[in-house]
N, C-alpha and C. Protein backbone atom coordinates (compact mmCIF):
# COMPACT_ATOMS: atom_id res chain seq x y z
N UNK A 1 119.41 114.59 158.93
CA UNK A 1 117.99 114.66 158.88
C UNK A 1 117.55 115.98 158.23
N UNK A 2 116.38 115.80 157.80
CA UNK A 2 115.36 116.83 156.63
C UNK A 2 115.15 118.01 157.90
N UNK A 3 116.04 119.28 157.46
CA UNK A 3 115.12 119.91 158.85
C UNK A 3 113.73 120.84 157.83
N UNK A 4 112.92 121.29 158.70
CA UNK A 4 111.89 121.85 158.94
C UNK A 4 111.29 122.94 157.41
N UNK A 5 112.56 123.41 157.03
CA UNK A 5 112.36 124.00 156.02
C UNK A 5 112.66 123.30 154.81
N UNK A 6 113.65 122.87 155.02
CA UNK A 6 113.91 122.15 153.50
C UNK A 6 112.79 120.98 153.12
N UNK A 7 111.87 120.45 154.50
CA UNK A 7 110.85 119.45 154.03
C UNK A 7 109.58 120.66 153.42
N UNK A 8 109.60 121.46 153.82
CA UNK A 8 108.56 122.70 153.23
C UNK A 8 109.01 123.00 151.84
N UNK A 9 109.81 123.19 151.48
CA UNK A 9 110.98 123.28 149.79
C UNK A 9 110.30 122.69 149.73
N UNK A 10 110.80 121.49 149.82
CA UNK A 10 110.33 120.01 148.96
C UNK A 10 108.86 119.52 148.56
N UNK A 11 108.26 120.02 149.66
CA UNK A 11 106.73 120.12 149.30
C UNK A 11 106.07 120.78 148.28
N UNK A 12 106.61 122.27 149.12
CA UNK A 12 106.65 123.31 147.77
C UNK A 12 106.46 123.06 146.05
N UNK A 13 107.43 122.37 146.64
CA UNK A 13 108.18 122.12 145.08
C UNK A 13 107.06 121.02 144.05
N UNK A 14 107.12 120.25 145.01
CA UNK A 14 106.09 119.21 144.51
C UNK A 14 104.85 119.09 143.96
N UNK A 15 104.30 119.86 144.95
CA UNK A 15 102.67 120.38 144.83
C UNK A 15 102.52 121.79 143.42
N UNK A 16 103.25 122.15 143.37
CA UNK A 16 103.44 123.28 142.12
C UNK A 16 104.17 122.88 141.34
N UNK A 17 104.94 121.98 140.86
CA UNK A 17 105.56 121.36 140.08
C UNK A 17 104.09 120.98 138.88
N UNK A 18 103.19 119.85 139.42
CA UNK A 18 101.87 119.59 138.36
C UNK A 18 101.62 120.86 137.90
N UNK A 19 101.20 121.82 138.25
CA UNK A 19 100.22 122.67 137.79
C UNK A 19 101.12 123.42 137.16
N UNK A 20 102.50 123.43 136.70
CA UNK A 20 103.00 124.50 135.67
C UNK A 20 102.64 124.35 134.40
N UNK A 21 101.74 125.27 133.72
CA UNK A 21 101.74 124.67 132.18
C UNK A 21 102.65 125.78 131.23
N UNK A 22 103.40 125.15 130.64
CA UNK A 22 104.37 125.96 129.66
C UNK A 22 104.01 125.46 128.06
N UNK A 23 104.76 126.24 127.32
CA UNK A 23 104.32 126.13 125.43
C UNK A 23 106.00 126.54 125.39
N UNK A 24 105.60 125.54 123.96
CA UNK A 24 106.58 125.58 123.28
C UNK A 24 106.48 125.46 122.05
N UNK A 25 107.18 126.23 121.59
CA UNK A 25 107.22 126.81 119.75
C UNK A 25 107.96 126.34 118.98
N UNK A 26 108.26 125.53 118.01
CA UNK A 26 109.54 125.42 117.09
C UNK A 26 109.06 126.26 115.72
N UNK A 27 110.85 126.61 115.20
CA UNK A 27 110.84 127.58 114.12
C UNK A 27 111.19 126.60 113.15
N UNK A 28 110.67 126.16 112.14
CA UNK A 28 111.38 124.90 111.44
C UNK A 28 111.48 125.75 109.58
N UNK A 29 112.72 125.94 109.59
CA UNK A 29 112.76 126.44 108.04
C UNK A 29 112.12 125.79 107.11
N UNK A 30 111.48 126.51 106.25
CA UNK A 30 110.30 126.56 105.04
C UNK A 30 110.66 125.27 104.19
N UNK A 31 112.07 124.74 103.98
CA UNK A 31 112.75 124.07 102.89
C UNK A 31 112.70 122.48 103.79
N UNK A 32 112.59 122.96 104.92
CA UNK A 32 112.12 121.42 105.94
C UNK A 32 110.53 120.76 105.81
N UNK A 33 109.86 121.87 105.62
CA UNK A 33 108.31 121.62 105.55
C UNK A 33 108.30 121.09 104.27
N UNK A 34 108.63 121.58 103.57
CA UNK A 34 108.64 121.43 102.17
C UNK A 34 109.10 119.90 101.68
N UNK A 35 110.16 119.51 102.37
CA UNK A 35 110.40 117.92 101.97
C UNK A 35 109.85 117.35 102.49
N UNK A 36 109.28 117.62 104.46
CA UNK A 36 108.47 116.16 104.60
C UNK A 36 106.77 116.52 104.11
N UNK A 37 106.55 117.51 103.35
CA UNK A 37 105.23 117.04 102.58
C UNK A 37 105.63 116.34 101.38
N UNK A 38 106.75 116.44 100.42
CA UNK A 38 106.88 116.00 99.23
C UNK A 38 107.34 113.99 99.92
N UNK A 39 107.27 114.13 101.16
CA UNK A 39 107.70 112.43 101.44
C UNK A 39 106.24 112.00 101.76
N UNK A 40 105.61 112.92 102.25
CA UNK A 40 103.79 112.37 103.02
C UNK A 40 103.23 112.02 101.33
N UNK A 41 103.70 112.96 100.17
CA UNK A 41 103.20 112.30 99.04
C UNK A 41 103.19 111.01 98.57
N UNK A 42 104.83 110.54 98.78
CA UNK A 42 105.26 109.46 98.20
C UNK A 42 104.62 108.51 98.91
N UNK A 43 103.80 108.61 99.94
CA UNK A 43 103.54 107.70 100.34
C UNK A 43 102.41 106.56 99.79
N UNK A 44 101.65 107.61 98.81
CA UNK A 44 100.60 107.14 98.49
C UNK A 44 101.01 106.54 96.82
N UNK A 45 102.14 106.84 96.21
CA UNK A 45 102.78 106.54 95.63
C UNK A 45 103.99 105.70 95.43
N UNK A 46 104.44 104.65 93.71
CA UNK A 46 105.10 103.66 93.95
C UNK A 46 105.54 103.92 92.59
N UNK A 47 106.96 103.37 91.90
CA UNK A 47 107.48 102.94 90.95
C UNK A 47 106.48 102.54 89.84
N UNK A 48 105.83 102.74 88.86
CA UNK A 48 105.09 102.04 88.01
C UNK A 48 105.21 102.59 86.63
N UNK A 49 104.00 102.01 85.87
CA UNK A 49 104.05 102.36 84.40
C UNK A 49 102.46 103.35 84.10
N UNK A 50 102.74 103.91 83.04
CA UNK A 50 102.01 104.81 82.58
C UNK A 50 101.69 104.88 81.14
N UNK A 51 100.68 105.02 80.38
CA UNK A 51 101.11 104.52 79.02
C UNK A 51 100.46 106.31 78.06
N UNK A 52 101.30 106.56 77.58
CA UNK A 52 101.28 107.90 76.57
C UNK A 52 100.25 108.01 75.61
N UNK A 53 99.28 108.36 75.64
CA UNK A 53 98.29 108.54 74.40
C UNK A 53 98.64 110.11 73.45
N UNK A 54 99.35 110.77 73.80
CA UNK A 54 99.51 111.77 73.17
C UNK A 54 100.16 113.18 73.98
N UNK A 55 100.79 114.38 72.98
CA UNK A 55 101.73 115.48 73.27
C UNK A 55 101.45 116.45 72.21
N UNK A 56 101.10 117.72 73.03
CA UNK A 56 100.43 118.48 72.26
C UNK A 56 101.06 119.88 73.00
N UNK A 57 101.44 120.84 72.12
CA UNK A 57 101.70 122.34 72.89
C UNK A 57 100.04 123.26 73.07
N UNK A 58 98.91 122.44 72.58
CA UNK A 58 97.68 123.16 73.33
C UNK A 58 96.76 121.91 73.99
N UNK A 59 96.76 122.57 74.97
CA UNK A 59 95.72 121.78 75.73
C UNK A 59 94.74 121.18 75.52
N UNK A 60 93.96 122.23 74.57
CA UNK A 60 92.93 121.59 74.41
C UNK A 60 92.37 120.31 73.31
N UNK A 61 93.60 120.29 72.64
CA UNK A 61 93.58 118.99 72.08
C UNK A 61 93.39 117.53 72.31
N UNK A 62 94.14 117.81 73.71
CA UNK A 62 94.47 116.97 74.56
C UNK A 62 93.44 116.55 75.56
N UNK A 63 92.31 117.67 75.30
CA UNK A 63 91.07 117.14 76.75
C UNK A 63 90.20 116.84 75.66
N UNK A 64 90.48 116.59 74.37
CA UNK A 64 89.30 116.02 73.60
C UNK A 64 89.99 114.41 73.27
N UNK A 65 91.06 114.27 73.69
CA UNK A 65 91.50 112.87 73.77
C UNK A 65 91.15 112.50 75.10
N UNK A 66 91.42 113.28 76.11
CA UNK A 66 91.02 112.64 77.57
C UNK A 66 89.73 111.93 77.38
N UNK A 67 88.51 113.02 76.71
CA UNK A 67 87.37 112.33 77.06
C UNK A 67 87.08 111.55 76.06
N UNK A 68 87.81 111.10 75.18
CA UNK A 68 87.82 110.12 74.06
C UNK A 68 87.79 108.97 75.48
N UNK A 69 89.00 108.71 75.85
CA UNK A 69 89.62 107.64 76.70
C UNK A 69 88.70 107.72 77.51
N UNK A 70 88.14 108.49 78.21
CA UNK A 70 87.14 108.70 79.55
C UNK A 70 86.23 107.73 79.06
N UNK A 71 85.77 107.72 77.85
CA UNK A 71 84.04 107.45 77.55
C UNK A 71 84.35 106.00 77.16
N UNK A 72 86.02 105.38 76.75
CA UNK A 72 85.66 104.32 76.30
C UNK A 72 85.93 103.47 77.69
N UNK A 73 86.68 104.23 78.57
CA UNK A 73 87.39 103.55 79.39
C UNK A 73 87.67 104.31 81.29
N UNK A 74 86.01 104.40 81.77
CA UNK A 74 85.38 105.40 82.92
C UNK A 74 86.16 104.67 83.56
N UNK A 75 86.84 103.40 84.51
CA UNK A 75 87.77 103.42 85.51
C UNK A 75 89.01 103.54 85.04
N UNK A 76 89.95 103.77 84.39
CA UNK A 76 91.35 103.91 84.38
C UNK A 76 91.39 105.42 84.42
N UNK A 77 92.33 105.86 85.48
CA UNK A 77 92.61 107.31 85.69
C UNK A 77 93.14 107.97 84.30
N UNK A 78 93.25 109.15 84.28
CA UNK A 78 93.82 109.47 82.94
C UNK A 78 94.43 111.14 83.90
N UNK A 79 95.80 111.79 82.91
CA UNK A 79 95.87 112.58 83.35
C UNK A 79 96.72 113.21 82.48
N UNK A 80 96.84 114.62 82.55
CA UNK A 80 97.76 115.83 81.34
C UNK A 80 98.61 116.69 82.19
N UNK A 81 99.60 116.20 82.10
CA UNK A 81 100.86 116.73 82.66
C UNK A 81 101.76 118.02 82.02
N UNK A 82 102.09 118.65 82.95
CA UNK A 82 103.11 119.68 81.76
C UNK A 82 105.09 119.97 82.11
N UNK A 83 104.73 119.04 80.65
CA UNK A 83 106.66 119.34 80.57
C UNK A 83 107.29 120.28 79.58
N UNK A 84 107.62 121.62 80.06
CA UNK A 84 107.54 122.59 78.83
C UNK A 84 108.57 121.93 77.47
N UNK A 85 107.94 122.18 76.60
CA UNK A 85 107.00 123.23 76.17
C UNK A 85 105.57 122.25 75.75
N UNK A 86 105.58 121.39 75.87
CA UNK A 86 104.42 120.24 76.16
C UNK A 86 103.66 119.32 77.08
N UNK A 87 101.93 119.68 76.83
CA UNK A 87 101.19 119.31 77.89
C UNK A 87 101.36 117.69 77.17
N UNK A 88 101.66 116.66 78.58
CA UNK A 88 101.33 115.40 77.98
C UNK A 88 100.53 114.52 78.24
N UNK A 89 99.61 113.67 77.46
CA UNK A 89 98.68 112.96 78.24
C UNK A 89 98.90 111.50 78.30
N UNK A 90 98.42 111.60 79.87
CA UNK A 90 98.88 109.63 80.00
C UNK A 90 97.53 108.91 80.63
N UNK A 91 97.58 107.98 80.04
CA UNK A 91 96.68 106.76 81.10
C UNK A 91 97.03 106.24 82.27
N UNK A 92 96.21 105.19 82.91
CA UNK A 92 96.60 103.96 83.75
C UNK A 92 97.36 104.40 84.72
N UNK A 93 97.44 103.78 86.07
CA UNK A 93 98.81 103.47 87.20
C UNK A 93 98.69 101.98 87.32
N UNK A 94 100.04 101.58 85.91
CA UNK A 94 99.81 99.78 86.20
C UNK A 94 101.34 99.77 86.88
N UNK A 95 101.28 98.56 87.89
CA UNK A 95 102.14 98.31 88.75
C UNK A 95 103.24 97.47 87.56
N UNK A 96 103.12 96.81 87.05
CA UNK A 96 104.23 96.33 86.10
C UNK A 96 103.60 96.39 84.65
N UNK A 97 104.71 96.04 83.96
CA UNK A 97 104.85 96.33 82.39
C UNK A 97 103.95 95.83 81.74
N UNK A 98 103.47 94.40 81.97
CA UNK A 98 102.87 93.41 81.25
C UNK A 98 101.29 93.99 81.36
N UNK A 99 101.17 94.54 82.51
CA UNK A 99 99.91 95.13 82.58
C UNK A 99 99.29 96.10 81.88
N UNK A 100 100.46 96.91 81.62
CA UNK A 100 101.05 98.29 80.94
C UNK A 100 100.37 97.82 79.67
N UNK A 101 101.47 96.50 78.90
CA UNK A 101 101.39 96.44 77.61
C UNK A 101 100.15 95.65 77.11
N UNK A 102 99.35 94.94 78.18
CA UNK A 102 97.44 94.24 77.54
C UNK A 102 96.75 95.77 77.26
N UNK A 103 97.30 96.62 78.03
CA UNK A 103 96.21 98.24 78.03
C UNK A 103 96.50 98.69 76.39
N UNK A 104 98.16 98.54 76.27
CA UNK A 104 98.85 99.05 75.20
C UNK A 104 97.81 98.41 73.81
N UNK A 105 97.74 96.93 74.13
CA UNK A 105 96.94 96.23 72.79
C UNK A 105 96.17 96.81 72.58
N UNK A 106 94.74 96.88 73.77
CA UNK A 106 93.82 97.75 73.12
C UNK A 106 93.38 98.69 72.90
N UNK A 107 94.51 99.78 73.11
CA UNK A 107 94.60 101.04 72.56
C UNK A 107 95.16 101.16 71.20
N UNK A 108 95.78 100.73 70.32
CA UNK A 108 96.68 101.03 69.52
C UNK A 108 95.85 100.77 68.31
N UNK A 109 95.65 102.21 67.96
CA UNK A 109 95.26 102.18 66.51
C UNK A 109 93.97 103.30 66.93
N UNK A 110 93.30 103.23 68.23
CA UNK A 110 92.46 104.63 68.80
C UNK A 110 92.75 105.82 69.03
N UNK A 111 94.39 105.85 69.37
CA UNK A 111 95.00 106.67 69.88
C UNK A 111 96.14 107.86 68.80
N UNK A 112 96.19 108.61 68.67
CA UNK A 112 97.95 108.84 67.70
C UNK A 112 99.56 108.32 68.21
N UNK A 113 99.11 108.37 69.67
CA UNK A 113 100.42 107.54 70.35
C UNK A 113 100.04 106.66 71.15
N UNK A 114 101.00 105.88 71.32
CA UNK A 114 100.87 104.85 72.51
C UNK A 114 102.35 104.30 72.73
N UNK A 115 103.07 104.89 74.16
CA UNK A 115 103.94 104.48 74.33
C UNK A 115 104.04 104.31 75.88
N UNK A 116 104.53 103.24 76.57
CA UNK A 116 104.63 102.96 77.67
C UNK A 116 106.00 103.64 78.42
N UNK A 117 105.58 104.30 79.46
CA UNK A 117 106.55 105.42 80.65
C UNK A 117 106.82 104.46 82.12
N UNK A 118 108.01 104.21 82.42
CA UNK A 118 107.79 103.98 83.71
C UNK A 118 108.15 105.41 84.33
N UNK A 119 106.91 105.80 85.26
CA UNK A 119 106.87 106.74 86.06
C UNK A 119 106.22 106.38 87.71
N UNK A 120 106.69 107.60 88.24
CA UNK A 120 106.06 107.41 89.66
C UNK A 120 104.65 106.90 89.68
N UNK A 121 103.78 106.48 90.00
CA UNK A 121 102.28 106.20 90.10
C UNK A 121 101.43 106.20 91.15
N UNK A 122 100.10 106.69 90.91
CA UNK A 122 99.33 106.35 91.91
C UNK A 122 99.49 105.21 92.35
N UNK A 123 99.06 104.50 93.37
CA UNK A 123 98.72 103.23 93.94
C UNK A 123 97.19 102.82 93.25
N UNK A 124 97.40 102.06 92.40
CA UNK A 124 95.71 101.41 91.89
C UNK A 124 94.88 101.40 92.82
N UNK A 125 93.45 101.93 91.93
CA UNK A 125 92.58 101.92 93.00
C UNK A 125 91.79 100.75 93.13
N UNK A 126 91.03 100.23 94.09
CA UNK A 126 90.88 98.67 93.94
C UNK A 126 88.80 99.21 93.83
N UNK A 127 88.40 98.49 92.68
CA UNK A 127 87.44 99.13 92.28
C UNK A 127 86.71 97.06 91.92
């Protein structure tokens, strides 16, 4: 049988057990943070195509083609990437090729290039 004190322990124990509040810290190296944001990216991202309107070593060549494309064509994203030693500019996030290549038709002959990329892509926006 429970004698006298050890049922007092036990009480003890019980009744102050709820009310402990403790913290806790983790140290998580920099190169850990670093990949699961580059995975929270992918999320919003998928396998697709991209189609090349042009490659230029100055920029600003290249934002007078953007807003060429902008003005003929206000929903398709457009964007200028840099792969040294060239900024490059691309259209569209089409989920497959065929989609890629109706964009391709009616660009070709507006543009100085037009070549279709499969690259990572936004997820289309549903507009």
């Amino acid at each position: 049988m429970l004698t006298k004190m050890k049922l007092i322990q036990i009480c003890f124990l019980i009744l102050f057990s709820f009310s402990v509040k403790g913290q806790l810290k983790t140290h998580v190296d920099p190169n850990v943070r670093i990949g699961v944001d580059s995975l929270k990216s992918y999320k919003n991202e998928t396998l697709g195509f991209r189609i090349q309107l042009g490659f230029d070593t100055d920029k600003n060549n290249l934002d007078s083609l953007r807003i060429k494309f902008m003005t003929l064509y206000p929903k398709t994203d457009a964007y200028i990437t840099f792969e040294a030693p060239y900024f490059n500019f691309m259209v569209g996030d089409f989920r497959t090729e065929m989609e890629a290549g109706l964009m391709k038709e009616k660009l070709i002959g507006l543009f100085p290039l037009c070549i279709i990329h499969r690259t990572r892509i936004k997820l289309p926006r549903i507009d």
